[in-house]
Protein backbone atom coordinates (compact mmCIF):
# COMPACT_ATOMS: atom_id res chain seq x y z
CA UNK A 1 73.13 74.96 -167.61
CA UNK A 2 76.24 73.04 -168.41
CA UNK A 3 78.81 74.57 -170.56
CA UNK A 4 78.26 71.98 -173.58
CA UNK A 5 74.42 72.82 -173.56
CA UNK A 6 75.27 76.41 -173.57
CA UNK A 7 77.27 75.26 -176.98
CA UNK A 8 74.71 73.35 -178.69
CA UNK A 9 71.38 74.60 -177.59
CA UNK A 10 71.68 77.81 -180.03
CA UNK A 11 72.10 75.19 -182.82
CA UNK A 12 69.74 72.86 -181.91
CA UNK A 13 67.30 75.66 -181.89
CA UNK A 14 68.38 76.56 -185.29
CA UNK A 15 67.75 73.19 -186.68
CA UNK A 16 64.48 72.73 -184.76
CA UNK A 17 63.10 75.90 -186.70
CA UNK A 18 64.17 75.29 -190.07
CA UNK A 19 62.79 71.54 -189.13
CA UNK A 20 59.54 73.00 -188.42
CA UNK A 21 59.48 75.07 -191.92
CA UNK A 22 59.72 72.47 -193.92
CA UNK A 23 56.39 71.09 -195.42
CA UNK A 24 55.06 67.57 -194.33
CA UNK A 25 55.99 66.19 -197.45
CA UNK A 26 59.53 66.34 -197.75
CA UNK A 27 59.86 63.22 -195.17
CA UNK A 28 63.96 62.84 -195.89
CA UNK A 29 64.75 66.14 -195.30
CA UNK A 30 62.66 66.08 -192.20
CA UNK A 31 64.29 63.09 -191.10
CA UNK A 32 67.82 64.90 -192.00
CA UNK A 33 67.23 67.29 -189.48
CA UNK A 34 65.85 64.92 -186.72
CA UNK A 35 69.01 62.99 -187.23
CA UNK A 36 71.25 66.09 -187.25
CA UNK A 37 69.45 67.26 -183.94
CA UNK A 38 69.39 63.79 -181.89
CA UNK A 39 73.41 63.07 -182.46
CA UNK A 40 73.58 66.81 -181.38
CA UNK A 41 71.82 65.53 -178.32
CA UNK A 42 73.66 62.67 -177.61
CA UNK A 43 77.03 64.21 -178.03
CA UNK A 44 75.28 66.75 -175.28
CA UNK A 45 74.92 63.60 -173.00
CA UNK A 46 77.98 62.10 -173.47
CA UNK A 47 79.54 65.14 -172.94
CA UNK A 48 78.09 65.96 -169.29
CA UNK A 49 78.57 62.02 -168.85
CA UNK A 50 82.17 62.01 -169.12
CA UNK A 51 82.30 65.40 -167.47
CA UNK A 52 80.55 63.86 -164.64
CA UNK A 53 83.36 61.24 -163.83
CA UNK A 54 86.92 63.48 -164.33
């Protein structure tokens, strides 16, 4: 596992869980988390993509 993943997986995780608490209903904070955890993603990727060409 890359060094960046190593970084971000624990809080990805994190997020993912407290995600998964909430109740069905409260759709924005849902949605505040899956933003939160996909631009944690993509900085992942971007990351190991620039990584990938120094």
């Amino acid at each position: 596992m890359s060094p960046v993943r190593e970084h971000y997986n624990p809080i990805i995780s994190t997020l993912l869980r407290e995600h998964d608490r909430l109740p069905h209903d409260q759709i924005e904070k849902r949605k505040c988390f899956q933003r939160r955890i996909l631009f944690l993603m993509n900085t992942i990727t971007t990351e190991e993509f620039e990584t990938s060409f120094s």
